[in-house]
C-alpha atoms as a PDB file:
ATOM      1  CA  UNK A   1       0.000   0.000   0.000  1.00  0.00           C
ATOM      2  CA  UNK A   2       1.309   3.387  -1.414  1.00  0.00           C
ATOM      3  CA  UNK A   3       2.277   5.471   1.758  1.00  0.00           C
ATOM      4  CA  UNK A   4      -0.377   8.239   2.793  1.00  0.00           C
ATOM      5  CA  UNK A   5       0.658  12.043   1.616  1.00  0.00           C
ATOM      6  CA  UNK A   6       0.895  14.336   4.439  1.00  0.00           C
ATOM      7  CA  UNK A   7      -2.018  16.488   5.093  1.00  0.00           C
ATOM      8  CA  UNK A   8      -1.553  20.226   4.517  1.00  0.00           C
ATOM      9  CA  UNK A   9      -2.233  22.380   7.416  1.00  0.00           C
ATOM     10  CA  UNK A  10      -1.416  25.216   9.217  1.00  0.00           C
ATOM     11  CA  UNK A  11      -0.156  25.301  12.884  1.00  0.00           C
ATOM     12  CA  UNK A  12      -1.232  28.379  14.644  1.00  0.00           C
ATOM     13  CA  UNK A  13      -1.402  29.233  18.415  1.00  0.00           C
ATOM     14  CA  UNK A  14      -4.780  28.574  20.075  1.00  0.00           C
ATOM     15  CA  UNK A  15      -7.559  31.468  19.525  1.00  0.00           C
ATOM     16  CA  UNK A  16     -10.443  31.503  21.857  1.00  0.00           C
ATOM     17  CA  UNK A  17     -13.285  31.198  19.031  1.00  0.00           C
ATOM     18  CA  UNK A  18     -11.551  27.696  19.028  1.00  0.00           C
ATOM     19  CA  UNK A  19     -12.709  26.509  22.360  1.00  0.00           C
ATOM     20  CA  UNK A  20     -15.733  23.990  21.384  1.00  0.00           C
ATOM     21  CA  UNK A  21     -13.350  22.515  18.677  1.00  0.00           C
ATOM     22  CA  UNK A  22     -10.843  21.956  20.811  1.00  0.00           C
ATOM     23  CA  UNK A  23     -12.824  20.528  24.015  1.00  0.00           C
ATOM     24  CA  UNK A  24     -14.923  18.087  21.353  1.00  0.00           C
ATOM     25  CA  UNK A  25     -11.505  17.048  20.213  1.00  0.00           C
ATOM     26  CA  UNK A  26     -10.401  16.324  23.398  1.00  0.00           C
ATOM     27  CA  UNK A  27     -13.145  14.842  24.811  1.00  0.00           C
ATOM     28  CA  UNK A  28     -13.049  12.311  21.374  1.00  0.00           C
ATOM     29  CA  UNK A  29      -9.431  12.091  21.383  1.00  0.00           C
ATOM     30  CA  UNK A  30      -9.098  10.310  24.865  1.00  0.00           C
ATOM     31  CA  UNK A  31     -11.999   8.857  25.195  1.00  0.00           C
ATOM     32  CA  UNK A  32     -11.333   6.140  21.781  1.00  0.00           C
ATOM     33  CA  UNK A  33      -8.881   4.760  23.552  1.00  0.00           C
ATOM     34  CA  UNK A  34     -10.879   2.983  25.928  1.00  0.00           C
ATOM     35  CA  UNK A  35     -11.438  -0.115  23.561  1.00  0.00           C
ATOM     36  CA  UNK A  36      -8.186  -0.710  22.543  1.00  0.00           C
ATOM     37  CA  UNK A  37      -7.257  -0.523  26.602  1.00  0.00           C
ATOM     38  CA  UNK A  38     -10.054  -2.247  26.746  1.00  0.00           C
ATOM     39  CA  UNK A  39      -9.316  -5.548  24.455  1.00  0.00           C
ATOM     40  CA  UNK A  40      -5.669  -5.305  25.295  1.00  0.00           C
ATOM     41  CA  UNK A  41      -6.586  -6.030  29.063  1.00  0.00           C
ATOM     42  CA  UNK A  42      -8.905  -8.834  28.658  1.00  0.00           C
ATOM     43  CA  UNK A  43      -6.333 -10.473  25.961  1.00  0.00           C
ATOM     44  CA  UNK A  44      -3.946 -10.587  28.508  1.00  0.00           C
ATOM     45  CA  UNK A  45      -2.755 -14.399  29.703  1.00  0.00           C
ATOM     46  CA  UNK A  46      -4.351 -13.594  33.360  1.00  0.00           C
ATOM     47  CA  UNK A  47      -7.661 -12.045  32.256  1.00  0.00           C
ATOM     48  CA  UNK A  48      -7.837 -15.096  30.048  1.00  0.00           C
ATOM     49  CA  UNK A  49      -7.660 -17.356  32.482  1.00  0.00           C
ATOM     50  CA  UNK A  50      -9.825 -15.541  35.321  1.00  0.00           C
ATOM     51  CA  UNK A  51     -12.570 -15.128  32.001  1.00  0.00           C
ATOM     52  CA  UNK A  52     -12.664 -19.049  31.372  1.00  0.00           C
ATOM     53  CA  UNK A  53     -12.519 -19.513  35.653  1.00  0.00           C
ATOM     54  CA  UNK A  54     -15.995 -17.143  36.220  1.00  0.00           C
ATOM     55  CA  UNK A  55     -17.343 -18.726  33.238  1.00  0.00           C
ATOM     56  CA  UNK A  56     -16.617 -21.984  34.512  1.00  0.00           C
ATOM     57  CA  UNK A  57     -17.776 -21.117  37.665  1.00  0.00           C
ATOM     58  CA  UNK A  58     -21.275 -19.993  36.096  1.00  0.00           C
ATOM     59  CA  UNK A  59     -21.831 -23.319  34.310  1.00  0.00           C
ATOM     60  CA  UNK A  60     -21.683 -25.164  36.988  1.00  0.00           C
ATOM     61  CA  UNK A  61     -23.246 -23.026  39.369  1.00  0.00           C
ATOM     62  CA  UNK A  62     -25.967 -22.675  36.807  1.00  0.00           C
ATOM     63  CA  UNK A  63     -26.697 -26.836  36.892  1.00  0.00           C
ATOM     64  CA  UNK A  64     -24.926 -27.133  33.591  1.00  0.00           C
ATOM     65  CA  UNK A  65     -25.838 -23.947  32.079  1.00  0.00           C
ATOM     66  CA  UNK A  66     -24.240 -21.992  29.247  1.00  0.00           C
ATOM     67  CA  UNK A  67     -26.302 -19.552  29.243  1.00  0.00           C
ATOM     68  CA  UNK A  68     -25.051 -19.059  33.048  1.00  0.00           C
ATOM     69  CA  UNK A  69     -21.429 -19.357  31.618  1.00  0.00           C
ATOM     70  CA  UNK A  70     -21.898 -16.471  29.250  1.00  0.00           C
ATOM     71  CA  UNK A  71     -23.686 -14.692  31.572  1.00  0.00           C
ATOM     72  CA  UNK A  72     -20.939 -14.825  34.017  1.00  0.00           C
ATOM     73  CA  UNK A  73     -18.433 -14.478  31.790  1.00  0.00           C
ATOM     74  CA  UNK A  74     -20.013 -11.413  29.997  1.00  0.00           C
ATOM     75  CA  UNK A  75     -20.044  -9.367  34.048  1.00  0.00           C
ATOM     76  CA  UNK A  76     -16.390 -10.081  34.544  1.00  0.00           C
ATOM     77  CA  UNK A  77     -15.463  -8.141  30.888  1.00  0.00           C
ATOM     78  CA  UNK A  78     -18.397  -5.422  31.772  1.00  0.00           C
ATOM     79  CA  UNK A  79     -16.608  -4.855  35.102  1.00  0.00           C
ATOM     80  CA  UNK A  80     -13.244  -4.218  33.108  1.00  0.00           C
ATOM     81  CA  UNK A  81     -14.882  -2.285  30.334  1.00  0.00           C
ATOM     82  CA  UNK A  82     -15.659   0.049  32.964  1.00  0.00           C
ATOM     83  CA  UNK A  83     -12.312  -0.055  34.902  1.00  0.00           C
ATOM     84  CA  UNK A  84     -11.223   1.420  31.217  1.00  0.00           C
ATOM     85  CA  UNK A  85     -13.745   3.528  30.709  1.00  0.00           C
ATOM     86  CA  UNK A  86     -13.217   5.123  34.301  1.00  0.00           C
ATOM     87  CA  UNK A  87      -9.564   5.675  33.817  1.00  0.00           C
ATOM     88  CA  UNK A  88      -9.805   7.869  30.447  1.00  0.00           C
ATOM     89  CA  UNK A  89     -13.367   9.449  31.930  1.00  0.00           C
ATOM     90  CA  UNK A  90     -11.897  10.763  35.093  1.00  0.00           C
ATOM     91  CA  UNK A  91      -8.408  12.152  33.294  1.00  0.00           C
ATOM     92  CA  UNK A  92     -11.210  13.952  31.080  1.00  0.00           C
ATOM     93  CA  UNK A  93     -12.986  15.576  34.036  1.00  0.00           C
ATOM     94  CA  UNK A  94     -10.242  16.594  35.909  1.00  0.00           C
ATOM     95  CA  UNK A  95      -8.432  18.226  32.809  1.00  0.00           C
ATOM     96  CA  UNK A  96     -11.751  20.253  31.992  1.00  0.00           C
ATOM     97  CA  UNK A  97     -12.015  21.152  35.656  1.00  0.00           C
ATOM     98  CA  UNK A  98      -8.527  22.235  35.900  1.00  0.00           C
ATOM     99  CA  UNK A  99      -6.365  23.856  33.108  1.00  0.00           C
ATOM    100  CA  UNK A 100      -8.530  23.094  29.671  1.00  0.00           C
ATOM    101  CA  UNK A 101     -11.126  24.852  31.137  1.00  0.00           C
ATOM    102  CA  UNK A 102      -9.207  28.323  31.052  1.00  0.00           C
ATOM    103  CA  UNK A 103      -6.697  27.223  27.703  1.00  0.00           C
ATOM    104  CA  UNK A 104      -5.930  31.047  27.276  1.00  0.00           C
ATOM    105  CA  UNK A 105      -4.914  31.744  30.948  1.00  0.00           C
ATOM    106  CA  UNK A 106      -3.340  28.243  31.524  1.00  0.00           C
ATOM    107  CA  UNK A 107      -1.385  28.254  28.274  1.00  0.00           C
ATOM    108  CA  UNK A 108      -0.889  31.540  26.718  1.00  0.00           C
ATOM    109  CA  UNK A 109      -0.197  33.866  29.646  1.00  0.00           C
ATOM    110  CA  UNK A 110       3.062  32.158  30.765  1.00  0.00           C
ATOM    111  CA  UNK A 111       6.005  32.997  28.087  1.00  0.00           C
ATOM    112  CA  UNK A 112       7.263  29.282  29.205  1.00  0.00           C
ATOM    113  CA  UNK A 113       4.185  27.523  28.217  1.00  0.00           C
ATOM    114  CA  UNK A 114       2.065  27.629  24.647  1.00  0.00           C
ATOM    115  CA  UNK A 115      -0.961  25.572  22.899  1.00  0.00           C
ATOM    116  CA  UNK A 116      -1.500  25.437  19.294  1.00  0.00           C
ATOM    117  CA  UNK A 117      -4.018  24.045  17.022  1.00  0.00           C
ATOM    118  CA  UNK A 118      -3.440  22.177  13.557  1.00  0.00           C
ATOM    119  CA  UNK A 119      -6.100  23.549  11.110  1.00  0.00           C
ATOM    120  CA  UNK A 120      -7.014  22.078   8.117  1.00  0.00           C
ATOM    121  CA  UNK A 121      -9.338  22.392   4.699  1.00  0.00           C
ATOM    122  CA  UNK A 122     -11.963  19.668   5.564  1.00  0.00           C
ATOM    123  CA  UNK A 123     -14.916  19.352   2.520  1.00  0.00           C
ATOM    124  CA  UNK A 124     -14.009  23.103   1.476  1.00  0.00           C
ATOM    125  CA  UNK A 125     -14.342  24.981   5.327  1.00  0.00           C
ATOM    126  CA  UNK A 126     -11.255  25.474   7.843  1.00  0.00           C
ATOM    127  CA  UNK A 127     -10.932  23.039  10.873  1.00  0.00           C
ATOM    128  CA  UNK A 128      -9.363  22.065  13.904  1.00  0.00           C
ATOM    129  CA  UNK A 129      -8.053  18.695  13.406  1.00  0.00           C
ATOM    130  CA  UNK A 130      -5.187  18.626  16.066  1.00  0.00           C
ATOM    131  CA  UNK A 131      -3.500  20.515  18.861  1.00  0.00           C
ATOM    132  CA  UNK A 132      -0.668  20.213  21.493  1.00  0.00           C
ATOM    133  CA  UNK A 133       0.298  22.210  24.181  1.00  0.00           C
ATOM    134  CA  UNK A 134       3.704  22.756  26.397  1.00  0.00           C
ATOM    135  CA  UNK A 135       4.171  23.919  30.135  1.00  0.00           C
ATOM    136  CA  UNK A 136       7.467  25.061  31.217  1.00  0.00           C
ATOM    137  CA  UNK A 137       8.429  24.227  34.462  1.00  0.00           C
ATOM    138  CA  UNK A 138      11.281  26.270  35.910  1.00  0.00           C
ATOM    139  CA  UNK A 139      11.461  25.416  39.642  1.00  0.00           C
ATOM    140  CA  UNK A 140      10.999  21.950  41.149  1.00  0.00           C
ATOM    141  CA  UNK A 141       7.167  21.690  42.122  1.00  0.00           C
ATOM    142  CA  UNK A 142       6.389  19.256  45.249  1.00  0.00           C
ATOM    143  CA  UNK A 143       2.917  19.237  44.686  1.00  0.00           C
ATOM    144  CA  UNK A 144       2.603  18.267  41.310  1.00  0.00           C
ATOM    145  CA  UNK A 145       5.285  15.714  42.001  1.00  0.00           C
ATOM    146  CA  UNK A 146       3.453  14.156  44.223  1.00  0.00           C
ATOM    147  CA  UNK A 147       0.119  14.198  42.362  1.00  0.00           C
ATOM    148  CA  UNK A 148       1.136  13.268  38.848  1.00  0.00           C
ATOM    149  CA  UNK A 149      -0.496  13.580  35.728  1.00  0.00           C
ATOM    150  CA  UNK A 150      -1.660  10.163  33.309  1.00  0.00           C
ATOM    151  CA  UNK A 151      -0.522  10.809  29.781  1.00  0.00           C
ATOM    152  CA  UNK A 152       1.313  14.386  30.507  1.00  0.00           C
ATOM    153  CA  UNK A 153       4.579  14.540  32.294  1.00  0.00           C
ATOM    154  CA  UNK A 154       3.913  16.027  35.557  1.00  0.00           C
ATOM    155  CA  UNK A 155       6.354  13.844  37.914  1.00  0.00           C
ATOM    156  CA  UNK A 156       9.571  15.410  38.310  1.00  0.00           C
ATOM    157  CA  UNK A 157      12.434  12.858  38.634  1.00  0.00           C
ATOM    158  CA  UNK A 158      15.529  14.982  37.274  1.00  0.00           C
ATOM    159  CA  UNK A 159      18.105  15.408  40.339  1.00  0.00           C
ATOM    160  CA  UNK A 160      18.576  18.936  39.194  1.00  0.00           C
ATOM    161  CA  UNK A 161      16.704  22.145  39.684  1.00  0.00           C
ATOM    162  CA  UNK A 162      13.778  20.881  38.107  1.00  0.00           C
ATOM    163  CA  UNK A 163      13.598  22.474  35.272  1.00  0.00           C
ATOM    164  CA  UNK A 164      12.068  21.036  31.977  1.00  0.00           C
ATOM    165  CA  UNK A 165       9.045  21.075  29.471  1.00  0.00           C
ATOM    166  CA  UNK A 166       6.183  19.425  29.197  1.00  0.00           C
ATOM    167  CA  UNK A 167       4.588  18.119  25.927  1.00  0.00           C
ATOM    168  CA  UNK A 168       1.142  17.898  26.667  1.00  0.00           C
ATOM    169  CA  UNK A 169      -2.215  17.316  25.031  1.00  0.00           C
ATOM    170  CA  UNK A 170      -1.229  15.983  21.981  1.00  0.00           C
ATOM    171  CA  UNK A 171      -4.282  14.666  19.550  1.00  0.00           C
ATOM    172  CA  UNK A 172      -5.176  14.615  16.216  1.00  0.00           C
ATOM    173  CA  UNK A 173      -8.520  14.233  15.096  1.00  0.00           C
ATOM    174  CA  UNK A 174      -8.708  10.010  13.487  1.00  0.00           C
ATOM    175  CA  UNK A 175      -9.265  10.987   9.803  1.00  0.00           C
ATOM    176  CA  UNK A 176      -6.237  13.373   9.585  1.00  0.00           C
ATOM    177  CA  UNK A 177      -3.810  10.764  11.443  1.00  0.00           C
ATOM    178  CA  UNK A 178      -0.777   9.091   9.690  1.00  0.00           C
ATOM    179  CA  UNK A 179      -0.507  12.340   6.914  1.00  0.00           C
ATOM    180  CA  UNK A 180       2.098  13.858   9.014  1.00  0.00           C
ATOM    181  CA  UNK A 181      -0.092  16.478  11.173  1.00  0.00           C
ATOM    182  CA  UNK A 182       1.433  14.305  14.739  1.00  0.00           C
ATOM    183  CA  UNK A 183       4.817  15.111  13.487  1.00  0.00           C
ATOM    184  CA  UNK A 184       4.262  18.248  12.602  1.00  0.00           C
ATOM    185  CA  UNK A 185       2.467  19.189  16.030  1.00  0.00           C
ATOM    186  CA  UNK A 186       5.218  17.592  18.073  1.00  0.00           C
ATOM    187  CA  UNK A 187       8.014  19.659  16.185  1.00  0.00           C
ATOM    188  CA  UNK A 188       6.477  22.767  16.561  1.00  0.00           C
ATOM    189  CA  UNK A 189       6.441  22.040  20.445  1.00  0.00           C
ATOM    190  CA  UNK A 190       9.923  20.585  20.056  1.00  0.00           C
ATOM    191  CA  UNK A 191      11.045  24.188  18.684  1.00  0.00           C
ATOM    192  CA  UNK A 192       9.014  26.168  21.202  1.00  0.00           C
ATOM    193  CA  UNK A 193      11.453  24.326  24.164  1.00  0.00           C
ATOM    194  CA  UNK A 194      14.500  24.777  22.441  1.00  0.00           C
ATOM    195  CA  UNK A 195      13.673  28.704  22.066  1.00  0.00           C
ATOM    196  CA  UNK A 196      12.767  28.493  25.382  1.00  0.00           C
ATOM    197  CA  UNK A 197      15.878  27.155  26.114  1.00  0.00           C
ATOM    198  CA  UNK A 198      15.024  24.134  27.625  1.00  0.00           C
ATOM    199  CA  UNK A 199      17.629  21.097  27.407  1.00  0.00           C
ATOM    200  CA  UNK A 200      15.142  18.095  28.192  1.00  0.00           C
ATOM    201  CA  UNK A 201      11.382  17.991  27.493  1.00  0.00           C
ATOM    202  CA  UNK A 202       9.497  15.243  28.957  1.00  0.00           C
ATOM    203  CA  UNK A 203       5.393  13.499  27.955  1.00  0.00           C
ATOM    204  CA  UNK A 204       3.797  10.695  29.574  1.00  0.00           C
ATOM    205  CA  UNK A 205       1.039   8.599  27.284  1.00  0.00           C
ATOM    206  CA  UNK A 206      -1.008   5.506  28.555  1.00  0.00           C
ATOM    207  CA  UNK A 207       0.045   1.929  27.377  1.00  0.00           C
ATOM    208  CA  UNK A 208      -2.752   1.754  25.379  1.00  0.00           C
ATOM    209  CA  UNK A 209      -1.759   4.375  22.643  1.00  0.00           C
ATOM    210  CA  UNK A 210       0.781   2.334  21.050  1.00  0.00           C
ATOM    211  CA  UNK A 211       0.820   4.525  18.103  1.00  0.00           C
ATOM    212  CA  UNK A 212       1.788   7.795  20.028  1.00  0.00           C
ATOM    213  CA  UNK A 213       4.116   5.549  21.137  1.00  0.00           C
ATOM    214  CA  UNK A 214       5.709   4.678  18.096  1.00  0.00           C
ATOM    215  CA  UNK A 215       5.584   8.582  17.011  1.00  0.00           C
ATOM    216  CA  UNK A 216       7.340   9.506  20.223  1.00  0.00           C
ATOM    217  CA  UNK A 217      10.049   7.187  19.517  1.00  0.00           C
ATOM    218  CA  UNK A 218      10.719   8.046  16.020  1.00  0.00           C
ATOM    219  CA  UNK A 219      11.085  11.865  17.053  1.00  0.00           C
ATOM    220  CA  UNK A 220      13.943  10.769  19.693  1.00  0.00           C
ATOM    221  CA  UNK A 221      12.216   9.889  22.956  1.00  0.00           C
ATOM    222  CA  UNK A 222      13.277   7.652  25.085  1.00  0.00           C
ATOM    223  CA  UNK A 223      10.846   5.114  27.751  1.00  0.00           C
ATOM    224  CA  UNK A 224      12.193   6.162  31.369  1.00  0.00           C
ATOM    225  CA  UNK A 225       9.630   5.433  33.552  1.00  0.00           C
ATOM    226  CA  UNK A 226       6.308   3.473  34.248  1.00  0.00           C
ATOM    227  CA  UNK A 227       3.552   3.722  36.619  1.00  0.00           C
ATOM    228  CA  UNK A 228       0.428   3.733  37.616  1.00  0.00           C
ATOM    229  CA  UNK A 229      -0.923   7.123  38.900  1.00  0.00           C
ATOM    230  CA  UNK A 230      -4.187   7.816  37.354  1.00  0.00           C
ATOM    231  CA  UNK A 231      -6.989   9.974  38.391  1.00  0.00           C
ATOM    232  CA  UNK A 232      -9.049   6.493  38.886  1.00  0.00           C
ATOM    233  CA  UNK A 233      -8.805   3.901  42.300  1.00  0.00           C
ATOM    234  CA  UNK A 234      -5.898   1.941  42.441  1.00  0.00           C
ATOM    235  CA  UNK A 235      -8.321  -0.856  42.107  1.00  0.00           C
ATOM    236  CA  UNK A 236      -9.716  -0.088  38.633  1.00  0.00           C
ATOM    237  CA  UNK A 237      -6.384   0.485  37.248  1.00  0.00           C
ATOM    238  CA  UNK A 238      -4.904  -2.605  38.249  1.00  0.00           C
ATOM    239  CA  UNK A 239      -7.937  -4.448  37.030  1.00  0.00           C
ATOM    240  CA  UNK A 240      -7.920  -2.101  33.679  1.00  0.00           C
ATOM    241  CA  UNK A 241      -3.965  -3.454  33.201  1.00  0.00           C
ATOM    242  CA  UNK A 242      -3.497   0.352  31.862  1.00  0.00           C
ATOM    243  CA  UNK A 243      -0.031   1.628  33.057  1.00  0.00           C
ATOM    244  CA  UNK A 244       1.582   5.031  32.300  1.00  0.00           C
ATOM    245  CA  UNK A 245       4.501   5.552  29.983  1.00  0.00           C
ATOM    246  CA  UNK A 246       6.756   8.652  31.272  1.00  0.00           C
ATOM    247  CA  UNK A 247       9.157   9.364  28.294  1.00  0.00           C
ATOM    248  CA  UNK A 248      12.327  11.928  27.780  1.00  0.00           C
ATOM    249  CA  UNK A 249      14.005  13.623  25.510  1.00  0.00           C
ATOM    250  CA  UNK A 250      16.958  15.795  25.439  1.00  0.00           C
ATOM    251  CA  UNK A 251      17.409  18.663  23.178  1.00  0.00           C
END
């Protein structure tokens, strides 16, 4: 198959007429990756095997009953659908709570931090089909060391002063993906920290967005940390098997 040409576009900082875009491709943008979390979780060898136990379990509980195997098998993958489903739901909430719910004062105010929007020709009329945003971070900050951030970059490990970028709140709308608006996004950012003079620029992305992941690596970043700190219960991430990829690179 004849490799996809890249999509024209221009790359402008955000304007506040874009708001609704933006928020609807947020809200889109995170929330597709519950299935793939979701059937990457319930393919792995232990879900397997605790799937065919309940099931079991059901069938003969049920006097022989497949009906009752299905039935019990079907609650154990509805209770880790929603362990997914939680995860990317409450990251959603508490980023339009917090900073996306102010992008202008959160991103544009501080010379250290920026958000810009990909806009494209779609079917003859100009639209948002991707954005990404940075946050400098010049001093080491306790608090949001401690509280972290799933799929951003907000847990300071560097032994230094602290000081790096963050690449955060990278998406790209699904029909414009592959044609070279990601790459084009992430340099932008990329050149925003070096003229900031940053010398290491970090992003964290969940397990389940294995083609970010690919894109991060090709551009020079490196895996350096994994966790689990989400904005869900311990519980439903361990359940949800999603775990959070923090990854660095230096300029």
């Amino acid at each position: 198959m004849p490799p996809k040409s890249n999509l024209q576009c221009e790359i402008r900082h955000y304007k506040p007429m874009d708001k609704a875009a933006v928020i609807s491709l947020f809200r889109f943008g995170i929330m597709e990756h519950i299935y793939p979390a979701f059937f990457k979780a319930m393919s792995h060898p232990d879900h397997v095997g605790v799937t065919l136990s309940i099931s079991m379990a059901g069938y003969v509980l049920g006097g022989s009953s497949y009906f009752m195997a299905l039935l019990a098998g079907g609650a154990w993958a509805g209770l880790v659908y929603y362990c997914c489903h939680e995860i990317y739901d409450s990251y959603i909430q508490e980023r339009l709570r917090t900073d996306m719910s102010n992008i202008q004062a959160h991103f544009l105010e501080d010379p250290d931090s920026c958000f810009w929007v990909a806009e494209a020709e779609i079917h003859g009329r100009p639209k948002v089909v991707g954005m990404v945003a940075v946050v400098g971070k010049r001093d080491r900050d306790e608090e949001e060391k401690e509280r972290g951030d799933v799929m951003n970059g907000d847990i300071d490990q560097d032994g230094g002063d602290g000081s790096y970028a963050e690449i955060i709140r990278m998406i790209v709308s699904f029909p414009c993906r592959r044609k070279g608006v990601g790459s084009q996004l992430a340099e932008t950012a990329l050149d925003f920290c070096k003229e900031r003079g940053f010398s290491r620029v970090v992003l964290e992305t969940s397990s389940a967005q294995t083609a970010a992941i690919d894109l991060y690596h090709k551009l020079g970043f490196t895996h350096t940390l994994t966790h689990t700190n989400t904005h869900a219960h311990r519980w439903v991430t361990k359940l949800a098997r999603i775990t959070v990829l923090r990854m660095e690179k230096v300029l």
